[in-house]
C-alpha atoms as a PDB file:
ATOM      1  CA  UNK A   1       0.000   0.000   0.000  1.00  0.00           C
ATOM      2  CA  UNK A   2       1.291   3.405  -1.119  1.00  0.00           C
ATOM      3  CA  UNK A   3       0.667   7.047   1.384  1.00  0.00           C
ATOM      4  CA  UNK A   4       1.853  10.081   0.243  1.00  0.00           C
ATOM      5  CA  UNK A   5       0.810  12.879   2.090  1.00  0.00           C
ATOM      6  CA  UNK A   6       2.606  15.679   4.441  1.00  0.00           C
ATOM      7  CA  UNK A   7       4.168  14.538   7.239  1.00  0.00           C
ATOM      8  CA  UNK A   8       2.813  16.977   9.677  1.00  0.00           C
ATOM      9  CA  UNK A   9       4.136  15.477  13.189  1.00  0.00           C
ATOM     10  CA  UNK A  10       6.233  13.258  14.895  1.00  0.00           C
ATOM     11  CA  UNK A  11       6.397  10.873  18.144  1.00  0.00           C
ATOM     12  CA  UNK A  12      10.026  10.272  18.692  1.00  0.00           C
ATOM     13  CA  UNK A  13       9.527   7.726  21.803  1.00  0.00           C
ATOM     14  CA  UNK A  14       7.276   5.318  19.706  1.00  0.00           C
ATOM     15  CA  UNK A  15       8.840   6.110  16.427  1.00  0.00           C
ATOM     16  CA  UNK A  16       6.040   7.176  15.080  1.00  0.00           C
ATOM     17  CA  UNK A  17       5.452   9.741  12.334  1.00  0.00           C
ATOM     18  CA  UNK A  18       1.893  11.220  11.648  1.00  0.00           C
ATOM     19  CA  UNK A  19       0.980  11.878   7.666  1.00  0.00           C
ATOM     20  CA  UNK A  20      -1.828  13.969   6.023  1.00  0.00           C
ATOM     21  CA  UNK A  21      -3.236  13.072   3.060  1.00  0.00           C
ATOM     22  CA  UNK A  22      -6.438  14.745   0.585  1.00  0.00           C
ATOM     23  CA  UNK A  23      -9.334  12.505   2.561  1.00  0.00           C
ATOM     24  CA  UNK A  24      -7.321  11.357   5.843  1.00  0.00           C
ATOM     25  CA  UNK A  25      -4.347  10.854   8.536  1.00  0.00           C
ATOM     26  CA  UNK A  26      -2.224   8.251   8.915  1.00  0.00           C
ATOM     27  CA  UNK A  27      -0.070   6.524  12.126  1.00  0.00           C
ATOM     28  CA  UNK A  28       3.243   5.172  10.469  1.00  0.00           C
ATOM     29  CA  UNK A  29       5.585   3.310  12.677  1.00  0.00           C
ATOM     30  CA  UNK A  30       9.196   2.958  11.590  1.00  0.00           C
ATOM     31  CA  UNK A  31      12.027   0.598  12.540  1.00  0.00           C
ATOM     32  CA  UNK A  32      14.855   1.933  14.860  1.00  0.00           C
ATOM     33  CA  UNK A  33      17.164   2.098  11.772  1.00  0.00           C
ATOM     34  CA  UNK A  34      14.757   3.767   9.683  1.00  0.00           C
ATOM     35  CA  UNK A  35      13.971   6.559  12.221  1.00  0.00           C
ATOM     36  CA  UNK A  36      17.612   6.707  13.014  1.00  0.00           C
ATOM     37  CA  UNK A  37      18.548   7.131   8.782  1.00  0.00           C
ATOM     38  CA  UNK A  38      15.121   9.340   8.268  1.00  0.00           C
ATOM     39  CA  UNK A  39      14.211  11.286  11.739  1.00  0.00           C
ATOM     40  CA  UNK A  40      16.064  14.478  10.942  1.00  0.00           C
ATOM     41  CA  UNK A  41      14.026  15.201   7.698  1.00  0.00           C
ATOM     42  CA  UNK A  42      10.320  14.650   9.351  1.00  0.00           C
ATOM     43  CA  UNK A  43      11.195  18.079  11.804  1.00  0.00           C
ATOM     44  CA  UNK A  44      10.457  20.090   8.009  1.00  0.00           C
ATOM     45  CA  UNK A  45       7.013  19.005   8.147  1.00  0.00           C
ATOM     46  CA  UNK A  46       8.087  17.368   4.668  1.00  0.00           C
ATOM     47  CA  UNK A  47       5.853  15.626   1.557  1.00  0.00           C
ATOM     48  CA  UNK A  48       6.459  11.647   1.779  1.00  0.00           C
ATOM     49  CA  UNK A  49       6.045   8.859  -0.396  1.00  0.00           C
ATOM     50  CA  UNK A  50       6.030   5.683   0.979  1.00  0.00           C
ATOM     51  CA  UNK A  51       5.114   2.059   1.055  1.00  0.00           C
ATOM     52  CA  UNK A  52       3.379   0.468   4.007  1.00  0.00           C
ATOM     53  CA  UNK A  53       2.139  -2.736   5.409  1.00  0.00           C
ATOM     54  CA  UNK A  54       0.086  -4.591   8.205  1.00  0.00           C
ATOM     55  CA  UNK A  55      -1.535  -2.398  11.097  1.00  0.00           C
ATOM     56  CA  UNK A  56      -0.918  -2.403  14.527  1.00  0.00           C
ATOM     57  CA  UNK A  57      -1.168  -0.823  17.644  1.00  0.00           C
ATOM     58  CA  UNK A  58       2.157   0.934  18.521  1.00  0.00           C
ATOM     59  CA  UNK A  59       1.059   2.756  22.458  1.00  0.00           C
ATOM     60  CA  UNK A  60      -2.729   4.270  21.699  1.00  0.00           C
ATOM     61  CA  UNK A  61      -1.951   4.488  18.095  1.00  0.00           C
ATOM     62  CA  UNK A  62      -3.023   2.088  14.766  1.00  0.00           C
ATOM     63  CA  UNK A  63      -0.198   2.161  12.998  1.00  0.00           C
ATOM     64  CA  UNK A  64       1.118   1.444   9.482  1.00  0.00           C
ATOM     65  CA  UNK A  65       4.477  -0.611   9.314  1.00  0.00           C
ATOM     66  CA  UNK A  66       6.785   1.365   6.983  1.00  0.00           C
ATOM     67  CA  UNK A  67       8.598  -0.504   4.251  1.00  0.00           C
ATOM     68  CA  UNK A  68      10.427   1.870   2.477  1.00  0.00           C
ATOM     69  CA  UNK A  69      10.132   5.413   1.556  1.00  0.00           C
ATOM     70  CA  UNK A  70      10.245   6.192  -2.098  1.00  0.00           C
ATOM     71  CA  UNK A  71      10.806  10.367  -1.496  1.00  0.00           C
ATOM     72  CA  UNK A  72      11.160  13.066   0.880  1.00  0.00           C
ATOM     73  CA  UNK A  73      10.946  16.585   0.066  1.00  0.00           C
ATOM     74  CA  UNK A  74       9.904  20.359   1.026  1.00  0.00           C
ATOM     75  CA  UNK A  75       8.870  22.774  -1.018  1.00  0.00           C
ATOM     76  CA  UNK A  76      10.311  26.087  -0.703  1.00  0.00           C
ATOM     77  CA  UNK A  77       8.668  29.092  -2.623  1.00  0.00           C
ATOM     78  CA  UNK A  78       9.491  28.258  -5.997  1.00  0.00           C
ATOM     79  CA  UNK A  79      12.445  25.576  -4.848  1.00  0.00           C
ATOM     80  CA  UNK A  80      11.984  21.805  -4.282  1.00  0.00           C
ATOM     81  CA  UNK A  81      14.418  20.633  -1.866  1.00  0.00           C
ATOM     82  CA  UNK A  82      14.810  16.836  -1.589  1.00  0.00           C
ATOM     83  CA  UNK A  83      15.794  14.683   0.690  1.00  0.00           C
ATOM     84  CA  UNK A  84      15.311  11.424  -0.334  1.00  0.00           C
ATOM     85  CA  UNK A  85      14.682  10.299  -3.832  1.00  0.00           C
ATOM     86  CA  UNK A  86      14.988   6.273  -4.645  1.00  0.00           C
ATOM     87  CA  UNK A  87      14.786   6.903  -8.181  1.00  0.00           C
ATOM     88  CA  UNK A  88      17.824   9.757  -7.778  1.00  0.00           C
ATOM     89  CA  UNK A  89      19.357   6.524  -5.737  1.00  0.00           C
ATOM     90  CA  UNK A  90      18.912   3.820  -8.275  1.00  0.00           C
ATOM     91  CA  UNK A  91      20.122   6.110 -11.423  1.00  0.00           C
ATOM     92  CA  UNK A  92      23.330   6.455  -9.036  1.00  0.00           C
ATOM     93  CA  UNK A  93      23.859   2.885  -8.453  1.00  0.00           C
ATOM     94  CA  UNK A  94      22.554   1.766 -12.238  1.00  0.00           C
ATOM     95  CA  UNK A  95      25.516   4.308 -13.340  1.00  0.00           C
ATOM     96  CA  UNK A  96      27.936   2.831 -10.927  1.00  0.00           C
ATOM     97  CA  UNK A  97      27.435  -0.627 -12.244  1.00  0.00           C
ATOM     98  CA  UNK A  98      27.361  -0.143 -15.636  1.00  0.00           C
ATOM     99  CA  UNK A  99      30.853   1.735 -16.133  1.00  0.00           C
ATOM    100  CA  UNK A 100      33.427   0.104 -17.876  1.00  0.00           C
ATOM    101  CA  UNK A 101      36.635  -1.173 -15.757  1.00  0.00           C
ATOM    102  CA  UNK A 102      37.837  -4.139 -14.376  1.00  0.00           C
ATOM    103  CA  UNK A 103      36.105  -5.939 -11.602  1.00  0.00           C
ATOM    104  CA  UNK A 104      38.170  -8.286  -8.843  1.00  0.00           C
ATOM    105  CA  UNK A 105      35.400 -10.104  -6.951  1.00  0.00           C
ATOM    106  CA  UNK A 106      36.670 -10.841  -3.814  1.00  0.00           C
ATOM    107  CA  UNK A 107      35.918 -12.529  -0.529  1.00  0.00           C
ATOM    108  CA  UNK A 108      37.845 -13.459   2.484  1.00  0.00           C
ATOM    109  CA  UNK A 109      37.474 -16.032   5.453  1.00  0.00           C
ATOM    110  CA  UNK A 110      38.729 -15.089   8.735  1.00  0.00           C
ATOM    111  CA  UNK A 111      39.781 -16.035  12.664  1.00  0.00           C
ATOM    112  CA  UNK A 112      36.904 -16.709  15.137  1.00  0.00           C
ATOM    113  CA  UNK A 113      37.087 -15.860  18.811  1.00  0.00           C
ATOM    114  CA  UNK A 114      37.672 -19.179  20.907  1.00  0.00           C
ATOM    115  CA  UNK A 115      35.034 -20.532  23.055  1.00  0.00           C
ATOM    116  CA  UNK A 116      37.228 -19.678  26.186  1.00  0.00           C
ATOM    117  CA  UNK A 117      35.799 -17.007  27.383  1.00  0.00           C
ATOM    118  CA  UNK A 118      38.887 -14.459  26.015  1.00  0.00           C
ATOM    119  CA  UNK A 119      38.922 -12.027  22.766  1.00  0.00           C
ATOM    120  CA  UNK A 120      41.885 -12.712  20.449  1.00  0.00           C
ATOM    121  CA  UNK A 121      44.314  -9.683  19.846  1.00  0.00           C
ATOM    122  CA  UNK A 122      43.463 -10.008  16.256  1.00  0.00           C
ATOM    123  CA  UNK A 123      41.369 -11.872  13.787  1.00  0.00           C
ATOM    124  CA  UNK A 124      43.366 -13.057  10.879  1.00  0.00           C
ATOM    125  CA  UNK A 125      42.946 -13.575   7.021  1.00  0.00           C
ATOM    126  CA  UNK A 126      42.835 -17.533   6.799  1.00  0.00           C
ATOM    127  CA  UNK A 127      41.651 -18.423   3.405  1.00  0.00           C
ATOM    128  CA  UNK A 128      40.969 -15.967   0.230  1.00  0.00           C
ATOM    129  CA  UNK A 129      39.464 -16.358  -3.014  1.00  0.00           C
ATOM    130  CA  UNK A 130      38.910 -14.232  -5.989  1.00  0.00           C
ATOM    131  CA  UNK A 131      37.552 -13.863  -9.769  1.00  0.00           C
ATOM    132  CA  UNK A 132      39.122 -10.719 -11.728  1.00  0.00           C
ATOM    133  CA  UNK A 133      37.266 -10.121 -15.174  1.00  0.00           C
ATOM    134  CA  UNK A 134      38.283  -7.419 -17.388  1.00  0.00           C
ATOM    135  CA  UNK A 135      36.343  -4.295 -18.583  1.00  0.00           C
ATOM    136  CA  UNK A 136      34.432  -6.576 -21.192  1.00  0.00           C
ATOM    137  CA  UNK A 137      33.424  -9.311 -18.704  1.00  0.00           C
ATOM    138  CA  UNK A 138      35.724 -11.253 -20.034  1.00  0.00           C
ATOM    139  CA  UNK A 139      37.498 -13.737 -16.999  1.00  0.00           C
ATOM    140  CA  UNK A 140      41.321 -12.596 -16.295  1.00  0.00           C
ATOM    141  CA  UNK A 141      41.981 -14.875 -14.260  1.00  0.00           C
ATOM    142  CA  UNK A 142      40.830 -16.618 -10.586  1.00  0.00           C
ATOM    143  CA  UNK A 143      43.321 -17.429  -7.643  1.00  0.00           C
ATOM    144  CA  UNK A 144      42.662 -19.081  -3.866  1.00  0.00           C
ATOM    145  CA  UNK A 145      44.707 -20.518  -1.282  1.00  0.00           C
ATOM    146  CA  UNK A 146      44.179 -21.128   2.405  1.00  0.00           C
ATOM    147  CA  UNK A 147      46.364 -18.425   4.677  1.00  0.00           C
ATOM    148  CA  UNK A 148      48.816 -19.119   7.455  1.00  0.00           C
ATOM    149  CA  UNK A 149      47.997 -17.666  10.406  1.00  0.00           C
ATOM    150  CA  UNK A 150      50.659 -16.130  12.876  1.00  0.00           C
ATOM    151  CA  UNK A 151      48.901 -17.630  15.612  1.00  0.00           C
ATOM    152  CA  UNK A 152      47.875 -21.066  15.693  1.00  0.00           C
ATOM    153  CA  UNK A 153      45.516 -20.068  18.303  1.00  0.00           C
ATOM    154  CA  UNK A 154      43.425 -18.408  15.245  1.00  0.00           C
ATOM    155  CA  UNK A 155      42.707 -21.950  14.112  1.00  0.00           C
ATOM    156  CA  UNK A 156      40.561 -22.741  17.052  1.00  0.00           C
ATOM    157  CA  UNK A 157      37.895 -25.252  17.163  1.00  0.00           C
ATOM    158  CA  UNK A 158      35.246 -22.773  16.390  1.00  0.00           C
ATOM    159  CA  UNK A 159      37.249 -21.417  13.426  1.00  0.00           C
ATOM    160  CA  UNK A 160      38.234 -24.889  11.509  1.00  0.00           C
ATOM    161  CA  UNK A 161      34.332 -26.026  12.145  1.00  0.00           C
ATOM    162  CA  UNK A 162      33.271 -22.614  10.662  1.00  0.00           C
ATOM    163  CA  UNK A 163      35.297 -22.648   7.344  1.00  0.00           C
ATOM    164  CA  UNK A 164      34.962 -26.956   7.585  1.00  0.00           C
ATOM    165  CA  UNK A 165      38.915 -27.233   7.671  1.00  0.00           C
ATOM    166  CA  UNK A 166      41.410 -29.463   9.638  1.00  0.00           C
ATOM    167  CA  UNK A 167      43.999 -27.845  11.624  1.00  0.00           C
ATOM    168  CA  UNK A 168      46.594 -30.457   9.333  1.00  0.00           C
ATOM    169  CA  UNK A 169      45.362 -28.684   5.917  1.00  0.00           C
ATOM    170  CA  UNK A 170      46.833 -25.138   6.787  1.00  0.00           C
ATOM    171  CA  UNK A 171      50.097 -26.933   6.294  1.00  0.00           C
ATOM    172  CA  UNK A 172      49.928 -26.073   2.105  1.00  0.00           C
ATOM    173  CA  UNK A 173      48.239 -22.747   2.665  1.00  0.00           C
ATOM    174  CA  UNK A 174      50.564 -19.857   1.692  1.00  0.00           C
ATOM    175  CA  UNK A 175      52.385 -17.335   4.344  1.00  0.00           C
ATOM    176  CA  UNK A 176      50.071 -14.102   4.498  1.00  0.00           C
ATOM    177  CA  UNK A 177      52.877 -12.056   2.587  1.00  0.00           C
ATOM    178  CA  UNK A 178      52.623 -14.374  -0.355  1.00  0.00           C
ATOM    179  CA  UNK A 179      48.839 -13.191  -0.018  1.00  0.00           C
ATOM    180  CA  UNK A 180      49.735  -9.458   0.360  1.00  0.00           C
ATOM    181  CA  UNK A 181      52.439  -9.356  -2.826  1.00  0.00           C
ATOM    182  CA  UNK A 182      49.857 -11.437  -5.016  1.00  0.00           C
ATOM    183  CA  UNK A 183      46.998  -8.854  -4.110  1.00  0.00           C
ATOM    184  CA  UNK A 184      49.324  -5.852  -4.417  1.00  0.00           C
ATOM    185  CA  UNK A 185      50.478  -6.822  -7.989  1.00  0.00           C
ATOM    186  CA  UNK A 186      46.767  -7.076  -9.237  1.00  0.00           C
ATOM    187  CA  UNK A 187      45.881  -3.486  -7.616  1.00  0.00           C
ATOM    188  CA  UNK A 188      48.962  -2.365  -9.373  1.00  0.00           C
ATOM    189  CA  UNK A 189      48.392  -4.318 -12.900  1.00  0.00           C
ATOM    190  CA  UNK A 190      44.771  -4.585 -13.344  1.00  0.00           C
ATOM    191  CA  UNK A 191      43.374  -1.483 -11.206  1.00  0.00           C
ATOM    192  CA  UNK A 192      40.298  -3.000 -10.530  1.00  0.00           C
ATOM    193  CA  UNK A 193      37.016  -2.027  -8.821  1.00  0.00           C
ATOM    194  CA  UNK A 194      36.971  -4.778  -5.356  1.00  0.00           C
ATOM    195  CA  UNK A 195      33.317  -5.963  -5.478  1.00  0.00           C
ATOM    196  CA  UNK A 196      32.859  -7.790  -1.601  1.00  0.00           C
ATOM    197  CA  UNK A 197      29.746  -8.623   0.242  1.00  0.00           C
ATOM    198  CA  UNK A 198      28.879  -6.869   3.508  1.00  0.00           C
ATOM    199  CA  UNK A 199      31.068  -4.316   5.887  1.00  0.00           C
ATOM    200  CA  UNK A 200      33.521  -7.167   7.139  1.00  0.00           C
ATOM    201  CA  UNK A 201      36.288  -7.714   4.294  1.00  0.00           C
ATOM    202  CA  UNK A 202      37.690  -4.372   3.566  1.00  0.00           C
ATOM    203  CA  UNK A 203      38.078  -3.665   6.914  1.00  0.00           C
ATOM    204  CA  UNK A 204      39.435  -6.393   8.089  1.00  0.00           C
ATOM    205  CA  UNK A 205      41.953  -6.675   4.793  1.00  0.00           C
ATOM    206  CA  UNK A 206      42.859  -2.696   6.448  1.00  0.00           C
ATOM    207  CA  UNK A 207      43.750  -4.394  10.040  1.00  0.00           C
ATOM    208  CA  UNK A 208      45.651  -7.213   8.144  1.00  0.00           C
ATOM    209  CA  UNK A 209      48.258  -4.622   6.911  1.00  0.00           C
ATOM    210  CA  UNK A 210      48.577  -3.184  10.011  1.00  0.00           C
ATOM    211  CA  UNK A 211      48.822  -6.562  12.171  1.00  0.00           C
ATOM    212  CA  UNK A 212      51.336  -7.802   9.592  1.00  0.00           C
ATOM    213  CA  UNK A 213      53.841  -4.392   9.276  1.00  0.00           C
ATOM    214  CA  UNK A 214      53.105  -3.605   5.968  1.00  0.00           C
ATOM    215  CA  UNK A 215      52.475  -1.039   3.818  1.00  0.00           C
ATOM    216  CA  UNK A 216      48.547  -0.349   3.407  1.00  0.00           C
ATOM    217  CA  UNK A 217      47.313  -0.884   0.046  1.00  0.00           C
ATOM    218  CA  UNK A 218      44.598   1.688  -1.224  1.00  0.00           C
ATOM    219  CA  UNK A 219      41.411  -0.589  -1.331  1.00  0.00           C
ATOM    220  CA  UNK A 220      38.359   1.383  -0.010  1.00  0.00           C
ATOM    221  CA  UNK A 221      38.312   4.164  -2.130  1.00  0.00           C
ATOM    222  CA  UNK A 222      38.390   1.606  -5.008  1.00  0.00           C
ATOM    223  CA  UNK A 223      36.090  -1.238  -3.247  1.00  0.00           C
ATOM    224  CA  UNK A 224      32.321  -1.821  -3.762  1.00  0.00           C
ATOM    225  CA  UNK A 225      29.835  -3.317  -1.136  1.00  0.00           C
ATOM    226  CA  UNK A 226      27.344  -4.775  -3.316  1.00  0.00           C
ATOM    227  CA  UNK A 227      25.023  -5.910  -0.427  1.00  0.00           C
ATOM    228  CA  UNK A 228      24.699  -2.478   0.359  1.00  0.00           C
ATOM    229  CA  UNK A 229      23.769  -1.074  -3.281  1.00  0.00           C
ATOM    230  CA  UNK A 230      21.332  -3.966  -4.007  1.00  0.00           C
ATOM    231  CA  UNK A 231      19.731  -2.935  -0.605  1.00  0.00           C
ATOM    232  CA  UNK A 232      19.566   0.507  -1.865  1.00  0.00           C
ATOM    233  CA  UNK A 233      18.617   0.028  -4.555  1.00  0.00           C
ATOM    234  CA  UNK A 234      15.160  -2.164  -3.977  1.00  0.00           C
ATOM    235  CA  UNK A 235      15.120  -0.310  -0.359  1.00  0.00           C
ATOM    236  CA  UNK A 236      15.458  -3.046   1.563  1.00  0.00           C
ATOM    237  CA  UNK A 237      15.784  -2.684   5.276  1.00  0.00           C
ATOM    238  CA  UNK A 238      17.785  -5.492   6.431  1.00  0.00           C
ATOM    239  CA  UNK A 239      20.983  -7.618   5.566  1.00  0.00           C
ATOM    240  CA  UNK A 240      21.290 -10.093   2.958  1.00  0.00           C
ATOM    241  CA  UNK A 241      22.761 -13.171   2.781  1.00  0.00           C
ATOM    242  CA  UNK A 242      24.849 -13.873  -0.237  1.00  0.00           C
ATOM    243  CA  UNK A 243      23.555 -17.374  -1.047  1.00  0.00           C
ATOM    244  CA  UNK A 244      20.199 -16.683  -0.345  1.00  0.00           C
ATOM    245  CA  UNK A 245      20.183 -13.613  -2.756  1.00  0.00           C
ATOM    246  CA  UNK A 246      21.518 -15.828  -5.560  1.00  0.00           C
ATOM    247  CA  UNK A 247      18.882 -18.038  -4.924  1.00  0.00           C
ATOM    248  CA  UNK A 248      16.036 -15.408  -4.631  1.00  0.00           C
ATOM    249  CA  UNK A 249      16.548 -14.024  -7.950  1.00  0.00           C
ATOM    250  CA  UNK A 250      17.420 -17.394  -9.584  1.00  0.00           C
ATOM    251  CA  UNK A 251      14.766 -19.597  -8.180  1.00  0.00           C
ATOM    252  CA  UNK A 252      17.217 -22.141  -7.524  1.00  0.00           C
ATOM    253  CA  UNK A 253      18.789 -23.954  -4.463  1.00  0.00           C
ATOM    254  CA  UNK A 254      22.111 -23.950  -3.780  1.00  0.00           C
ATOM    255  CA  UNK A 255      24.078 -26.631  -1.416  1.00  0.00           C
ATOM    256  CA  UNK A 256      24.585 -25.138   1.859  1.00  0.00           C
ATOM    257  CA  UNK A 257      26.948 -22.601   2.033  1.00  0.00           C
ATOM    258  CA  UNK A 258      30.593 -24.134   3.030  1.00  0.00           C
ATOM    259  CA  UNK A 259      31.594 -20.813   3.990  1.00  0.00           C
ATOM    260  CA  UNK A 260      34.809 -21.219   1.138  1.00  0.00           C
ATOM    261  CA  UNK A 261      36.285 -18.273   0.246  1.00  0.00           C
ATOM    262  CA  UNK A 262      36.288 -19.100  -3.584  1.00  0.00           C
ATOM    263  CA  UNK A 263      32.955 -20.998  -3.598  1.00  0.00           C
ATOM    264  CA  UNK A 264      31.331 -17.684  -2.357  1.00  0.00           C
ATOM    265  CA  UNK A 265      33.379 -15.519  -4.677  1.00  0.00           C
ATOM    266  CA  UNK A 266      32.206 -16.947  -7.727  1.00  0.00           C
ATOM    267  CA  UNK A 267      28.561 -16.606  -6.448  1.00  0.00           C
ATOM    268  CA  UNK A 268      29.432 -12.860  -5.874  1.00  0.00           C
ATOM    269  CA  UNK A 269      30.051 -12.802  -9.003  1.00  0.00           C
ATOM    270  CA  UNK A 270      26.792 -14.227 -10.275  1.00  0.00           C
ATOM    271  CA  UNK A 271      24.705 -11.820  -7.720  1.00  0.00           C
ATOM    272  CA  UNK A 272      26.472  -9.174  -9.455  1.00  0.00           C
ATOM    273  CA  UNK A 273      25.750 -10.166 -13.128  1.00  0.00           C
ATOM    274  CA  UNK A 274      21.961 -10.991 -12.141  1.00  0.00           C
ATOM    275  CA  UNK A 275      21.559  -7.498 -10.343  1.00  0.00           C
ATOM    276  CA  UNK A 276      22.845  -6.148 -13.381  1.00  0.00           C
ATOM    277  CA  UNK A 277      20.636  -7.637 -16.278  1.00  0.00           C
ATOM    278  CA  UNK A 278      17.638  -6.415 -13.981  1.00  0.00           C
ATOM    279  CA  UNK A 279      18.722  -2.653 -13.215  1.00  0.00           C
ATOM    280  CA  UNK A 280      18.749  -2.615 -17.028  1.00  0.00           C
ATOM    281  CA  UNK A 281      15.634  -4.202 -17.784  1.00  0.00           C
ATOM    282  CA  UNK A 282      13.657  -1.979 -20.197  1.00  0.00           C
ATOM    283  CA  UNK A 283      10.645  -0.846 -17.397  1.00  0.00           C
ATOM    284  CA  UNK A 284       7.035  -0.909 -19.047  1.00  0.00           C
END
């Protein structure tokens, strides 16, 4: 169901925003997050669009769920001022997936705290995989190993069951600077874009530098959370898993996820080319 109308007042301790439309008002009730990301904007007594869903009673009030807002904006005189515009949103994101450069798909298992009761120092890189394709989606080239750790304390029990690897297997992975110079070499000879799914990898690739003395390589400017657009993009509230995406928009199960760094790689990839071929679907 679709309100638009003027959002004309506001009750922060319930989350609650109250709209006016032509024939009647309306109770919406928003998530934390969404008050959090929108709550600034409703104090202009601003024009909404939105989608909603099933009623409830929120304190005295019958409330709408919000799903997602479509716009925000104010009129001014003869000025619009917006503050949210999806379709603004998904021309930015359409134009950010269809330029033309090469694309390293990348993803990266790690350390888990041990079931002792302590945090480790530092969670460590333990296996990588990635897919590099060049600026006509052609495949460059795809490379994977299991890591080394510096501690063997980062190959717990609850690590090895997470990734499904024996402690005895780490024996043929590469040291993490073999890791590093490999990486480094493809920043420096392919400049790619780093597609990754979720907030985790680059950040933790950034604290890998650091815990191993060496020189940070430039990756965030040039990396690309594709969770994130594809949640922008359809306005989707919460997280996505990566297997379950590919198997949303391809009507297909997968085997359960393995949690192997190359294995879910090459599925980035495919989320990525499906998400694609849909932003540029010809809308009737």
């Amino acid at each position: 169901m679709e309100i638009r109308g003027r959002v004309v007042d506001t009750i922060p301790s319930l989350r609650i925003i109250k709209v006016e439309t032509r024939d009647r008002m309306y109770y919406v009730y928003l998530s934390r997050k969404m008050f959090r990301d929108f709550g600034p904007y409703f104090y202009e007594t601003p024009y909404a669009s939105m989608e909603v869903d099933k009623k409830e009673i929120h304190g005295k009030y019958a409330c709408y769920h919000l799903k997602s807002f479509t716009k925000i904006i104010k009129h001014i005189r003869r000025e619009r001022k917006v503050f949210f515009d999806i379709v603004e949103i998904q021309d930015s994101i359409k134009d950010i997936i269809n330029r033309k450069e090469n694309m390293l798909f990348l993803d990266l298992e790690y350390s888990l705290p041990s079931s002792r009761g302590h945090r480790e120092k530092f969670i460590e890189i333990i296996q990588y995989g990635l897919v590099l394709y060049d600026k006509e989606g052609k495949k460059i080239l795809e490379d994977q190993s299991l890591v080394k750790p510096n501690k063997k304390s980062s190959l717990n029990k609850q690590t090895l069951n997470f990734v499904n690897r024996e402690f005895k297997e780490f024996k043929d992975g590469v040291d993490y600077i073999v890791f590093y110079q490999t990486f480094e070499q493809l920043l420096e000879k392919y400049n790619p874009r780093i597609v990754v799914w979720g907030n985790n990898d680059v950040p933790t690739l950034e604290k890998s530098f650091r815990i191993n003395h060496l020189r940070p390589l430039n990756i965030r400017k040039r990396s690309l959370n594709l969770m994130q657009l594809i949640k922008n993009y359809y306005g989707i509230k919460n997280d996505l898993g990566l297997f379950e995406t590919y198997e949303l928009a391809t009507k297909t199960k997968l085997e359960p996820q393995t949690h192997d760094a190359f294995e879910d790689a090459v599925i980035l990839k495919g989320v990525y080319d499906l998400f694609k071929k849909d932003i540029n679907k010809k809308r009737i």
